[in-house]
PDB file of N, CA and C in Angstrom:
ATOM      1  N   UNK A   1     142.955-134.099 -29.155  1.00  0.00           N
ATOM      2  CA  UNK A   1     141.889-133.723 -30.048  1.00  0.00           C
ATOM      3  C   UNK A   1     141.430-134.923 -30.874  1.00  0.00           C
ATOM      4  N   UNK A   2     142.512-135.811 -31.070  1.00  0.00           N
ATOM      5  CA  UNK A   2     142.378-136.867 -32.176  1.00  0.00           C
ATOM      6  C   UNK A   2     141.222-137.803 -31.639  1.00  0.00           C
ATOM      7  N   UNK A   3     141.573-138.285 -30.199  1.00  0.00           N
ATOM      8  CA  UNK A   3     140.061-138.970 -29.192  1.00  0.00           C
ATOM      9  C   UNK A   3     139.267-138.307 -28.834  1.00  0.00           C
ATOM     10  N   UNK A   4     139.372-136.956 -28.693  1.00  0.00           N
ATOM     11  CA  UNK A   4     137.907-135.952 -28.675  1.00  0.00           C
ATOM     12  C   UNK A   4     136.760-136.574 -29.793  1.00  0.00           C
ATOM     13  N   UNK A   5     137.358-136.034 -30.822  1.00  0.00           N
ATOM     14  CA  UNK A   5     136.874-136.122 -31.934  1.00  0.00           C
ATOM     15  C   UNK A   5     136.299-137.600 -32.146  1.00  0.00           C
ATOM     16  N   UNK A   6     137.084-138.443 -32.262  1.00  0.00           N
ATOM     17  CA  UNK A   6     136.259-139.798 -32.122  1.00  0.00           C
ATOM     18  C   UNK A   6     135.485-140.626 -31.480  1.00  0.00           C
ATOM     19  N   UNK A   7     135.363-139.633 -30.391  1.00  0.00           N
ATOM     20  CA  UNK A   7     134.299-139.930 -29.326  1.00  0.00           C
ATOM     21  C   UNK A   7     132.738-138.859 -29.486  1.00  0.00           C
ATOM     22  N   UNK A   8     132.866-137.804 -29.907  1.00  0.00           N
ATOM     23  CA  UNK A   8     132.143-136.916 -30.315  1.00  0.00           C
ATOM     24  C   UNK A   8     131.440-137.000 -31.797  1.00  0.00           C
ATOM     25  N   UNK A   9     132.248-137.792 -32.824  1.00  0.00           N
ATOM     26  CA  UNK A   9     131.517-138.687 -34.042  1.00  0.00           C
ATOM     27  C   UNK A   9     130.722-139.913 -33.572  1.00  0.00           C
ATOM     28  N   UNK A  10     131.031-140.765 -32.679  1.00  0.00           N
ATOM     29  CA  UNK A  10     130.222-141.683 -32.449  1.00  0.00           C
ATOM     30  C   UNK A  10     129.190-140.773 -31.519  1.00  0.00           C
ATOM     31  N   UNK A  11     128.599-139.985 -30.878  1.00  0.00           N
ATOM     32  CA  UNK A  11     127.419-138.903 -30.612  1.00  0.00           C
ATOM     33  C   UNK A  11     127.039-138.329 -31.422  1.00  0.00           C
ATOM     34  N   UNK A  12     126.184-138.329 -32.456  1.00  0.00           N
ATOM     35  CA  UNK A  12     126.030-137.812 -33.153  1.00  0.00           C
ATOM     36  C   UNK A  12     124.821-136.142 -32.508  1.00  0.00           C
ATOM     37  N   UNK A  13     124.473-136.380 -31.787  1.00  0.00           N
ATOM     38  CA  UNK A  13     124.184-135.119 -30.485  1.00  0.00           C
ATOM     39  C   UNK A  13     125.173-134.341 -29.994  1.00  0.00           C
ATOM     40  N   UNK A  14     125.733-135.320 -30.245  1.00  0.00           N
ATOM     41  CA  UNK A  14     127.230-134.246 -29.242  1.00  0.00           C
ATOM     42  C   UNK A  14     127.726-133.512 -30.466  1.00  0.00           C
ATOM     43  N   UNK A  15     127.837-134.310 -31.518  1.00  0.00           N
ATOM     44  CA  UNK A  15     128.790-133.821 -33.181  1.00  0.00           C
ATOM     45  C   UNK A  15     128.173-132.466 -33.354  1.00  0.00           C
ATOM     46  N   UNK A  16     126.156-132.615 -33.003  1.00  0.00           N
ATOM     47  CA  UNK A  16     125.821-131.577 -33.827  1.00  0.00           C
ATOM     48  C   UNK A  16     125.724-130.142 -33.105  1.00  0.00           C
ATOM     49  N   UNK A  17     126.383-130.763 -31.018  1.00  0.00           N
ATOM     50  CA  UNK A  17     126.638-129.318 -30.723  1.00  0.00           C
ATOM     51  C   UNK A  17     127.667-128.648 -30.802  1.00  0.00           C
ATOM     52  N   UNK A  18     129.040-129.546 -30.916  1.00  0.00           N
ATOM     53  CA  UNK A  18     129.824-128.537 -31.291  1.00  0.00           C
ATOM     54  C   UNK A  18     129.659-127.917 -32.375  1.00  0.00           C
ATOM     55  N   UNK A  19     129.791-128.637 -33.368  1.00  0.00           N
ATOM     56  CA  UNK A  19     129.529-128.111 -34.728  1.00  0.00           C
ATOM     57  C   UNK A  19     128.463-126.817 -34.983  1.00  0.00           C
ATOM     58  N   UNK A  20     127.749-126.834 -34.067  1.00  0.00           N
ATOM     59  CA  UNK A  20     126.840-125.212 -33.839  1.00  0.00           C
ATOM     60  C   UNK A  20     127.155-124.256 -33.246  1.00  0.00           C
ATOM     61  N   UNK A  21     128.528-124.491 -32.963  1.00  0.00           N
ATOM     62  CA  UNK A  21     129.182-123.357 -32.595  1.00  0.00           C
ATOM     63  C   UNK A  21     129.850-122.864 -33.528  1.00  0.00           C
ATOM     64  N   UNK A  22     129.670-121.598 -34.095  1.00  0.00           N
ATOM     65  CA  UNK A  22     130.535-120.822 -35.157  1.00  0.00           C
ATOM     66  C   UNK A  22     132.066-120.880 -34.981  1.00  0.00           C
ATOM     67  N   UNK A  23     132.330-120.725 -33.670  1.00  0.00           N
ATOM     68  CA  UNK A  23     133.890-120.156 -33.444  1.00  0.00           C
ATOM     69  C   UNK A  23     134.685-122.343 -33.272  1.00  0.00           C
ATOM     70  N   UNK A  24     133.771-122.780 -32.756  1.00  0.00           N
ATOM     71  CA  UNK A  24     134.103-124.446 -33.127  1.00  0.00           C
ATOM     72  C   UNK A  24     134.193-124.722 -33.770  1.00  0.00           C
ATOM     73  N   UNK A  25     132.984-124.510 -35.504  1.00  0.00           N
ATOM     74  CA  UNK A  25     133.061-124.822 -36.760  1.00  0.00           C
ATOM     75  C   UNK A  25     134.458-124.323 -37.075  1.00  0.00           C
ATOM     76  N   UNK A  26     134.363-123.131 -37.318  1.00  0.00           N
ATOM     77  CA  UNK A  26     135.717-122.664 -37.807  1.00  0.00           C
ATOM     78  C   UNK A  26     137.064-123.207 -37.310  1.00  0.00           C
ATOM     79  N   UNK A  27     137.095-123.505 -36.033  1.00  0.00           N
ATOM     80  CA  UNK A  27     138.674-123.974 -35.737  1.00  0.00           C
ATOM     81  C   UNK A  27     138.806-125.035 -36.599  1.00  0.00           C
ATOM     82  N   UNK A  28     137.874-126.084 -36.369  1.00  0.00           N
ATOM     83  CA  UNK A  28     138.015-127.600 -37.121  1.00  0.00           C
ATOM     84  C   UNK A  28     137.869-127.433 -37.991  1.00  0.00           C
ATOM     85  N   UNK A  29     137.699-126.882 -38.900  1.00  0.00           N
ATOM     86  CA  UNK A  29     137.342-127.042 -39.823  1.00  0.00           C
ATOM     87  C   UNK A  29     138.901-126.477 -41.284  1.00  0.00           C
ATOM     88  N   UNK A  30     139.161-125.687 -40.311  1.00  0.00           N
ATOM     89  CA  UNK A  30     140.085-124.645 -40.955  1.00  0.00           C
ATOM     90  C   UNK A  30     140.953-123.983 -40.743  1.00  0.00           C
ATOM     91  N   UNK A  31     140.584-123.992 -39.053  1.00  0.00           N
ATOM     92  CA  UNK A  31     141.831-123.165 -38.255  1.00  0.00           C
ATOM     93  C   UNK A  31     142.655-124.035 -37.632  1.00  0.00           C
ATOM     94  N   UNK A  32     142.755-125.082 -37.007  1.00  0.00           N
ATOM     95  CA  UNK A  32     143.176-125.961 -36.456  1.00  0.00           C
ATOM     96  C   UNK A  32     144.552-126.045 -37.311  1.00  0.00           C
ATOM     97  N   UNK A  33     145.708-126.059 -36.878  1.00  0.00           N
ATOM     98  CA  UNK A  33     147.085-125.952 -37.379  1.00  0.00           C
ATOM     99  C   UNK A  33     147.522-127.688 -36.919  1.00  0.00           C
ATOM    100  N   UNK A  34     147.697-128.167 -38.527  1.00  0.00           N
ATOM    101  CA  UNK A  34     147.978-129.806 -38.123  1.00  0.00           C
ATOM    102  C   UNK A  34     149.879-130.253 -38.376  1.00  0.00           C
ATOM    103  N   UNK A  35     150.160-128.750 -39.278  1.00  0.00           N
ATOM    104  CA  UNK A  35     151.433-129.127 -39.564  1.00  0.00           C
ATOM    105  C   UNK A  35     152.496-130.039 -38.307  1.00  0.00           C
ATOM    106  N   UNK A  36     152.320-129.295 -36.661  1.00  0.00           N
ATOM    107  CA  UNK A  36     152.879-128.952 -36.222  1.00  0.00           C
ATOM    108  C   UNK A  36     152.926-130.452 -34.920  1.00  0.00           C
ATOM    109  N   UNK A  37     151.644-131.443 -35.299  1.00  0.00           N
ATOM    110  CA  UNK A  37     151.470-132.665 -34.414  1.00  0.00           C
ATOM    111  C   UNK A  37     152.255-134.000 -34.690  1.00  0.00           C
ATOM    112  N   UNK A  38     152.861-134.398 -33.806  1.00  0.00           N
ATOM    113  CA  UNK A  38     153.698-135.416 -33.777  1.00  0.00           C
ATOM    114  C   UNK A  38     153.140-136.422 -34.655  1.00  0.00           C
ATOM    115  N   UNK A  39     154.301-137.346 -35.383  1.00  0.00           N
ATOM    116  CA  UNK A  39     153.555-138.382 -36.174  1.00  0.00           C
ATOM    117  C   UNK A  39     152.885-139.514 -35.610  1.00  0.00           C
ATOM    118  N   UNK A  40     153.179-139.669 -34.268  1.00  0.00           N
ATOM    119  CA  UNK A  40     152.442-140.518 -33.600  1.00  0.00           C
ATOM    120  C   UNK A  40     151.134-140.493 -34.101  1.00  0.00           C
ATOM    121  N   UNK A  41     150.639-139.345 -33.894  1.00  0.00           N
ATOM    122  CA  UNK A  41     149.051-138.988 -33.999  1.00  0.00           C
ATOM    123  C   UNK A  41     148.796-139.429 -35.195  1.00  0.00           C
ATOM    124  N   UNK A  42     149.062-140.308 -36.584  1.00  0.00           N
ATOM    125  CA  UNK A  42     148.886-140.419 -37.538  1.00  0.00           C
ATOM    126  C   UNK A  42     150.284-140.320 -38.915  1.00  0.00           C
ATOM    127  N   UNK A  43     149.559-140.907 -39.956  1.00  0.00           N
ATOM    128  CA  UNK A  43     150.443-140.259 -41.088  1.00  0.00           C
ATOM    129  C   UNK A  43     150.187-138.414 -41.455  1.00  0.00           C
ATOM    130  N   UNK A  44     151.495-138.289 -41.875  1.00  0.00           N
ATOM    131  CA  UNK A  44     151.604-137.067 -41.967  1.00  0.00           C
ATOM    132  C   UNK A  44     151.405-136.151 -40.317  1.00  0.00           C
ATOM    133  N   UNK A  45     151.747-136.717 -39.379  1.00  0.00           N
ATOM    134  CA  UNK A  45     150.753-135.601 -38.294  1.00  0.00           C
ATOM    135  C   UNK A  45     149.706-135.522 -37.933  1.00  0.00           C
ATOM    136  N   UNK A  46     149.089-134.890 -38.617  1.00  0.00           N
ATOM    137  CA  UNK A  46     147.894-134.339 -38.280  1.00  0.00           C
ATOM    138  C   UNK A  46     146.767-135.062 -38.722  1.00  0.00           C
ATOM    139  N   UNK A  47     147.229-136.909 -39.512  1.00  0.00           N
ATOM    140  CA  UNK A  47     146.119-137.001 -40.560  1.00  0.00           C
ATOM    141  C   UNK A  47     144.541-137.610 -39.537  1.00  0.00           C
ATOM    142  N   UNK A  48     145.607-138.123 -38.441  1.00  0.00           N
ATOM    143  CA  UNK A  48     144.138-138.765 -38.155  1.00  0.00           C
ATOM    144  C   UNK A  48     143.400-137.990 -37.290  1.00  0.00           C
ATOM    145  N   UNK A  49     143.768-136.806 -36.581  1.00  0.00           N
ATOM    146  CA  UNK A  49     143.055-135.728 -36.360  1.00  0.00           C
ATOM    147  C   UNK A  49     142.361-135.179 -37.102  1.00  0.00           C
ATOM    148  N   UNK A  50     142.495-134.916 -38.149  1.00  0.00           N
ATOM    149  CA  UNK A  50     141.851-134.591 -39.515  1.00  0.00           C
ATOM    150  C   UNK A  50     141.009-135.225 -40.022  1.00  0.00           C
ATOM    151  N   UNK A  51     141.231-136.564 -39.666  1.00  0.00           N
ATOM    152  CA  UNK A  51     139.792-138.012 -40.577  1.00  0.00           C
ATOM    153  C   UNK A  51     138.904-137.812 -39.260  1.00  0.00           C
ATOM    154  N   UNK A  52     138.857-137.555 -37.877  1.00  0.00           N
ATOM    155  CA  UNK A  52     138.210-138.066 -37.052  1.00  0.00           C
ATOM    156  C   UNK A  52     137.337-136.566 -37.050  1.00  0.00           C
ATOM    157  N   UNK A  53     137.959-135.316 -37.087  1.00  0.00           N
ATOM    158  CA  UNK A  53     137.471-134.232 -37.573  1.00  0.00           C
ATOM    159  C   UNK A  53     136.153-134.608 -38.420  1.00  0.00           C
ATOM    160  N   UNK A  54     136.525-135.080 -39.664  1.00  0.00           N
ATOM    161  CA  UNK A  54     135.408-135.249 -40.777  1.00  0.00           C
ATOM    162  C   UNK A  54     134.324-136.748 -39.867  1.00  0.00           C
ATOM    163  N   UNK A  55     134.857-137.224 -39.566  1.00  0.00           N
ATOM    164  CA  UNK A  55     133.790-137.945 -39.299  1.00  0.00           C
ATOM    165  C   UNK A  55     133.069-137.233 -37.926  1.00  0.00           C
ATOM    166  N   UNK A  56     133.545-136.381 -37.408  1.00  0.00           N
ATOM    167  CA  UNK A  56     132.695-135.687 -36.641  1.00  0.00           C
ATOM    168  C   UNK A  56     131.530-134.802 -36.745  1.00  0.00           C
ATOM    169  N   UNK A  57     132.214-133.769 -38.408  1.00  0.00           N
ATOM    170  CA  UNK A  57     131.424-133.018 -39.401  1.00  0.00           C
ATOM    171  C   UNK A  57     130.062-134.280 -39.972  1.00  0.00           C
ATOM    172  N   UNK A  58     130.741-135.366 -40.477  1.00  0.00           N
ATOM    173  CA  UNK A  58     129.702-135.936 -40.914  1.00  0.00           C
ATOM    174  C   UNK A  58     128.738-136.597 -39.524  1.00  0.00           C
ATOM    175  N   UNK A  59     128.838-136.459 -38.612  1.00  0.00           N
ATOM    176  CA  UNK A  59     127.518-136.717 -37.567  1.00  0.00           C
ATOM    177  C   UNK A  59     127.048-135.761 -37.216  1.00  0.00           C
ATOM    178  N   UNK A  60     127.539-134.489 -37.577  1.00  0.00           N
ATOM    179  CA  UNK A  60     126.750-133.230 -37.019  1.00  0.00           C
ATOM    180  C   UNK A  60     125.687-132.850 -38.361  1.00  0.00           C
ATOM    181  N   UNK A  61     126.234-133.094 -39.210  1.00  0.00           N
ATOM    182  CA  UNK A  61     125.406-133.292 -40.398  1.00  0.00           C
ATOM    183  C   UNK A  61     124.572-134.284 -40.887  1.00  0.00           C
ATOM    184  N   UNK A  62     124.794-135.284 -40.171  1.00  0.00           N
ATOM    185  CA  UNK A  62     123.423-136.252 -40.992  1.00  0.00           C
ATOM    186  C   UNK A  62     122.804-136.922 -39.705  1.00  0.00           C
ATOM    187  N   UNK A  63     123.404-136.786 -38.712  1.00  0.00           N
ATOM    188  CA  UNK A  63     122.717-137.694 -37.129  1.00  0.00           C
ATOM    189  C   UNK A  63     123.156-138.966 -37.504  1.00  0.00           C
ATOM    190  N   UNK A  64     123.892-139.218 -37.783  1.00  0.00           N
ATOM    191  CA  UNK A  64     124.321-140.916 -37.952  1.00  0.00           C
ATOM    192  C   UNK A  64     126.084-140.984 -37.322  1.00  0.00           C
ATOM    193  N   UNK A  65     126.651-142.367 -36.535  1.00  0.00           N
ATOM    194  CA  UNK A  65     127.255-142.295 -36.165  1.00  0.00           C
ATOM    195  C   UNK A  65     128.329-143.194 -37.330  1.00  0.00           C
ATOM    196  N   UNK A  66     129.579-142.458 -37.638  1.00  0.00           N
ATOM    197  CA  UNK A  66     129.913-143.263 -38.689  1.00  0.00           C
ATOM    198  C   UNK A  66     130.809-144.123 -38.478  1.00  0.00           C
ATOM    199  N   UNK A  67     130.827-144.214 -37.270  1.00  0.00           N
ATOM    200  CA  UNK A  67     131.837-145.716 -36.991  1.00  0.00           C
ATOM    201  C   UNK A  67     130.660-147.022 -36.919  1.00  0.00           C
ATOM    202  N   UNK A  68     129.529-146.398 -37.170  1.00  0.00           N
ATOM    203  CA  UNK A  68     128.469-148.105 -36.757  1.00  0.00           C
ATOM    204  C   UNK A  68     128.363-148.038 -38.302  1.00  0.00           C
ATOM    205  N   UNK A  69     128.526-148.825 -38.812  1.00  0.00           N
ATOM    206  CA  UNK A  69     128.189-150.170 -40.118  1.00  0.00           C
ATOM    207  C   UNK A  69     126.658-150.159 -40.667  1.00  0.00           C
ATOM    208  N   UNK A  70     125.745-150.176 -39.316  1.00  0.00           N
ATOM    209  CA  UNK A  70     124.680-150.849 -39.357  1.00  0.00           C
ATOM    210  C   UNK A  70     123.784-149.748 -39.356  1.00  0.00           C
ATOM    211  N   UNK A  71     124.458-148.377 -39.222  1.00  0.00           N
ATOM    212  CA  UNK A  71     123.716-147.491 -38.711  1.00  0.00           C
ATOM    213  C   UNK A  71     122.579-147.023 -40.257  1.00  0.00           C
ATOM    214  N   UNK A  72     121.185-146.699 -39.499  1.00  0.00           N
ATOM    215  CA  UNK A  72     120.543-146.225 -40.708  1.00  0.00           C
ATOM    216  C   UNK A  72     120.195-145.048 -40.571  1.00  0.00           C
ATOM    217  N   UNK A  73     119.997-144.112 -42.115  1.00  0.00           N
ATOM    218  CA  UNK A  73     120.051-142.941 -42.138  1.00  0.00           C
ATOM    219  C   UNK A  73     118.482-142.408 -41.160  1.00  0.00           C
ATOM    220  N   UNK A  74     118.761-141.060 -40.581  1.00  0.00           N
ATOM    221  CA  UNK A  74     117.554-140.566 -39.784  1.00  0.00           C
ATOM    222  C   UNK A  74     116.943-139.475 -40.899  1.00  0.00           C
ATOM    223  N   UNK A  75     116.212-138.933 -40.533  1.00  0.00           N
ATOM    224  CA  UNK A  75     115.729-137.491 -40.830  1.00  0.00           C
ATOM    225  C   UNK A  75     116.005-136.137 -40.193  1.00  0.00           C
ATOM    226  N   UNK A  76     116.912-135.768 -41.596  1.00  0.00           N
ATOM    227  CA  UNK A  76     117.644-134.280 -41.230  1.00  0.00           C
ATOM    228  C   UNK A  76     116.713-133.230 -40.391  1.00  0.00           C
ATOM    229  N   UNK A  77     117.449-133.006 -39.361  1.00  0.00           N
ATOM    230  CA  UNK A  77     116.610-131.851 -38.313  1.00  0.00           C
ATOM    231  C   UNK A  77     117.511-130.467 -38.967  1.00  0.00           C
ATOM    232  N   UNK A  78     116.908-129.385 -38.435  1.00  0.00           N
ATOM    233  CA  UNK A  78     117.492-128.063 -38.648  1.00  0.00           C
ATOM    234  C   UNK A  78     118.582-127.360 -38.367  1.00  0.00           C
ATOM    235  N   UNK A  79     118.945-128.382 -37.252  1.00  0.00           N
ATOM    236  CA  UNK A  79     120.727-128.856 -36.815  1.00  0.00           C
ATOM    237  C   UNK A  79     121.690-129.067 -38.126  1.00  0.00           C
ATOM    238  N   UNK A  80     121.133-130.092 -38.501  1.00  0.00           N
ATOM    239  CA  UNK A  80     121.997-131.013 -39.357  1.00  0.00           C
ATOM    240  C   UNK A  80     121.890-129.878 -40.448  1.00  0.00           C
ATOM    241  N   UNK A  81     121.126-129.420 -40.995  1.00  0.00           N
ATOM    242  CA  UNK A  81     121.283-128.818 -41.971  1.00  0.00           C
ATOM    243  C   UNK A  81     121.566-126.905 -42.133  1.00  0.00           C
ATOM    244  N   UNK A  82     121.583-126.658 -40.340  1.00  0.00           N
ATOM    245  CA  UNK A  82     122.772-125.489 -40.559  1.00  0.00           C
ATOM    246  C   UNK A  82     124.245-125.830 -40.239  1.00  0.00           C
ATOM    247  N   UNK A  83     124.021-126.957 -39.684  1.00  0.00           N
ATOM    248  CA  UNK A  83     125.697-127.440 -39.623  1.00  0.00           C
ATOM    249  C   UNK A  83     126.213-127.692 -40.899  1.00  0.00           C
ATOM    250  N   UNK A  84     125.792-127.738 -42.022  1.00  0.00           N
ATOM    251  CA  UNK A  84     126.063-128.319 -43.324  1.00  0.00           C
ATOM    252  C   UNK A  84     126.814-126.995 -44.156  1.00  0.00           C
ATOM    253  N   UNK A  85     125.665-126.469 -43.904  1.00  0.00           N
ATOM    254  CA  UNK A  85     125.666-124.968 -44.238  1.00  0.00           C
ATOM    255  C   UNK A  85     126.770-124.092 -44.152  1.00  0.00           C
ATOM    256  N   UNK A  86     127.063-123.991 -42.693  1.00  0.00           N
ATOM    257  CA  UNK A  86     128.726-123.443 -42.504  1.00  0.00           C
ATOM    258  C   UNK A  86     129.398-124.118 -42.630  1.00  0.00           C
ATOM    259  N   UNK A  87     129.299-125.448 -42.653  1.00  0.00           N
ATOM    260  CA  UNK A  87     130.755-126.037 -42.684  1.00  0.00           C
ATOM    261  C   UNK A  87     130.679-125.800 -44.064  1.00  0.00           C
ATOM    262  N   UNK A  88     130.268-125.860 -45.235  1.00  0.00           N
ATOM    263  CA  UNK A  88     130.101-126.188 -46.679  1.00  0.00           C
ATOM    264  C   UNK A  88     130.843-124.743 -46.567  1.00  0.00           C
ATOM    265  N   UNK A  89     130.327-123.697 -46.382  1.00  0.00           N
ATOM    266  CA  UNK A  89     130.802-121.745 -46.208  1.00  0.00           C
ATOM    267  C   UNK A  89     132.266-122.484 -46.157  1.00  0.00           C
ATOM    268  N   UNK A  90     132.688-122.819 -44.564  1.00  0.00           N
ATOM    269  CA  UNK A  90     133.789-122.505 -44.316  1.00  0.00           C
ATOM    270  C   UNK A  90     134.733-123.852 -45.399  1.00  0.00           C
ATOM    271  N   UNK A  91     134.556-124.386 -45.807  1.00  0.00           N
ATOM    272  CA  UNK A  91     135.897-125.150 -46.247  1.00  0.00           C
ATOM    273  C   UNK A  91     135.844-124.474 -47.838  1.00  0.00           C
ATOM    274  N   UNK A  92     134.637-124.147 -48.056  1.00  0.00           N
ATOM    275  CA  UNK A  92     134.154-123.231 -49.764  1.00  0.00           C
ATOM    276  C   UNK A  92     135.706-122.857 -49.444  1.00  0.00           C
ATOM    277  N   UNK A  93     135.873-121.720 -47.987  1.00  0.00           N
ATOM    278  CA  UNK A  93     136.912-120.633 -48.055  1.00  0.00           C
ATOM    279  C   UNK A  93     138.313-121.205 -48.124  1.00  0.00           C
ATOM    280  N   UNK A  94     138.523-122.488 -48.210  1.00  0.00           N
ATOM    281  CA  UNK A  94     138.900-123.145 -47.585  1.00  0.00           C
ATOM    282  C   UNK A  94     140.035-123.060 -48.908  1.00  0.00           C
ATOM    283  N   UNK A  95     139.052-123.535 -49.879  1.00  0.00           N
ATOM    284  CA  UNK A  95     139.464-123.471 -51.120  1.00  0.00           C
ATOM    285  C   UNK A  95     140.363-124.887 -51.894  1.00  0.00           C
ATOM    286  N   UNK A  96     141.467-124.443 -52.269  1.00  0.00           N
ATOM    287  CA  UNK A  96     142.458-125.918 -52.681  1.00  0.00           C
ATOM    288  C   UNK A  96     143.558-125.904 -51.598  1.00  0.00           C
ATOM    289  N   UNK A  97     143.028-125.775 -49.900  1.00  0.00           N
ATOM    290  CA  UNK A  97     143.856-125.267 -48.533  1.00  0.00           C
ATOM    291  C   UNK A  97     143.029-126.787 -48.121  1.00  0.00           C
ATOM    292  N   UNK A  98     141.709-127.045 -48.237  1.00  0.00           N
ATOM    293  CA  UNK A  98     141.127-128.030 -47.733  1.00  0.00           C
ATOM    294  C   UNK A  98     141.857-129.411 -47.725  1.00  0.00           C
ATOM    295  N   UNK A  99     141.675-129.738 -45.987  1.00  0.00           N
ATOM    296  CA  UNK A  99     142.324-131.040 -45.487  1.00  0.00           C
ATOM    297  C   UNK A  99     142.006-132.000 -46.622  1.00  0.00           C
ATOM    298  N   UNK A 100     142.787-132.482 -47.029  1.00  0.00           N
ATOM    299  CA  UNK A 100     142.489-133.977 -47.921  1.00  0.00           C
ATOM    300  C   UNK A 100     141.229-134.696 -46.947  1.00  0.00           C
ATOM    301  N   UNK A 101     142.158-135.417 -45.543  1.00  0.00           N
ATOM    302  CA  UNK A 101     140.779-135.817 -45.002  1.00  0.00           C
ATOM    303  C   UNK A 101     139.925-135.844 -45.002  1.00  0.00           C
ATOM    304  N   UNK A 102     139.660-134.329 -44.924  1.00  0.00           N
ATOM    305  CA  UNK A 102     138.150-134.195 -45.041  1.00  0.00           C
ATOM    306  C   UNK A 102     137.316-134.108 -45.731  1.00  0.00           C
ATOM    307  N   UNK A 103     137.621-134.900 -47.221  1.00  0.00           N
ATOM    308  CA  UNK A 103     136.872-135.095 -48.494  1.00  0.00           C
ATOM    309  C   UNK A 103     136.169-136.150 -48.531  1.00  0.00           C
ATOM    310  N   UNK A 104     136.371-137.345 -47.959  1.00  0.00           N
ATOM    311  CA  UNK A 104     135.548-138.213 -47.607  1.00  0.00           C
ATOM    312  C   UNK A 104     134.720-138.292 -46.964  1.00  0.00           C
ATOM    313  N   UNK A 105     135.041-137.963 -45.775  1.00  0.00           N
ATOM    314  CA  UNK A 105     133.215-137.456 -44.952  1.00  0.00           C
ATOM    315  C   UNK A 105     132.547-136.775 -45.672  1.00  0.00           C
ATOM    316  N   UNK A 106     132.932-135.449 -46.641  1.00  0.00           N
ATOM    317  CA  UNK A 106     132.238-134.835 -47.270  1.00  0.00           C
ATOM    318  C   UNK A 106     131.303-135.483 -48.380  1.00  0.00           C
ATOM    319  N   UNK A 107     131.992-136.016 -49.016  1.00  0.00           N
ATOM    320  CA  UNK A 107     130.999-137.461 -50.035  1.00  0.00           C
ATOM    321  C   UNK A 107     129.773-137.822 -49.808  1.00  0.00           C
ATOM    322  N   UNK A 108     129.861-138.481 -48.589  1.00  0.00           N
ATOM    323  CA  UNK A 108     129.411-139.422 -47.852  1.00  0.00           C
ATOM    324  C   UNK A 108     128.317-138.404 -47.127  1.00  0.00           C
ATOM    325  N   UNK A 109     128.239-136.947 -46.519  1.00  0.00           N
ATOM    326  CA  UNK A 109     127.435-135.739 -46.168  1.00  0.00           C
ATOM    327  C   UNK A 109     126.477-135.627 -47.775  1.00  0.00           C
ATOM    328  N   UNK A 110     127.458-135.425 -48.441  1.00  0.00           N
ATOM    329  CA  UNK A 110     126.410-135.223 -49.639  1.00  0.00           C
ATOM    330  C   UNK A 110     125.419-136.265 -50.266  1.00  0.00           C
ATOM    331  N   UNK A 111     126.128-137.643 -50.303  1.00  0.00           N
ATOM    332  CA  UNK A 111     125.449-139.037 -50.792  1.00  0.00           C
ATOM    333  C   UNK A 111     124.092-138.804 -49.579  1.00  0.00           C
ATOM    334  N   UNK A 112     124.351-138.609 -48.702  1.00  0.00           N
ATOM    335  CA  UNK A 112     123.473-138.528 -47.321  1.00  0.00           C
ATOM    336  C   UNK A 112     122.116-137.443 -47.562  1.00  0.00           C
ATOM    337  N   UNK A 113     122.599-136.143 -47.965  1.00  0.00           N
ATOM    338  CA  UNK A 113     121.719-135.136 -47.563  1.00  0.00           C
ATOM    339  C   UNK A 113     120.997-135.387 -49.139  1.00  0.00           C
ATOM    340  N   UNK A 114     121.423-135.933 -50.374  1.00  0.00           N
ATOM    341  CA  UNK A 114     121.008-136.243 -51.619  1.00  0.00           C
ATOM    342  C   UNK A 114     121.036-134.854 -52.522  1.00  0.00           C
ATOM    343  N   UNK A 115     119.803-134.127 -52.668  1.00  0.00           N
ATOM    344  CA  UNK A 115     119.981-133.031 -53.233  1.00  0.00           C
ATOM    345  C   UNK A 115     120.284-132.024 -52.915  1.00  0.00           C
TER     346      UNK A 115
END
């Protein structure tokens, strides 16, 4: 999942179809059980499954790929901004349960989408 995901953030097309899937949003976002992944995969387990997660959220949400540097912001399509939408729903539910990880992409979604 950990190279899924980081191959699917650098697409930012690809980010914004999974991410339009309800029952997709929700796994990644919330359902996805990280306790349980070898530490190989990162600190703590699950962490870098979890960062590559958010940087996946953040290309389904803004069309930008966030491993490029250079990349400049596009103009939000109707994609980007129902993907925002549930994901924002689902981690709301998420509550003080929400991946650490995934607070930084979130920033960076909001610095992005502005108001």
């Amino acid at each position: 999942m950990t190279g899924l995901m980081e191959a699917t953030a650098r697409s930012p097309e690809a980010a914004a179809t999974v991410f339009s899937n309800d029952d997709a949003s929700e796994y990644l976002l919330a359902g996805r059980p990280l306790d349980s992944l070898p530490p190989e995969l990162g600190g703590g387990g699950g962490r870098a499954a979890s960062e590559n997660i958010g940087n996946a959220f953040l290309a389904a949400t803004t069309g930008m790929n966030p491993y490029d540097p250079a990349a400049l912001p596009v103009e939000h399509e109707d994609v980007h901004r129902r993907n925002l939408g549930r994901g924002l729903a689902i981690m709301a539910e998420a509550g003080d349960d929400l991946q650490p990880e995934l607070r930084e992409p979130m920033a960076k979604v909001f610095l992005n989408h502005g108001e």
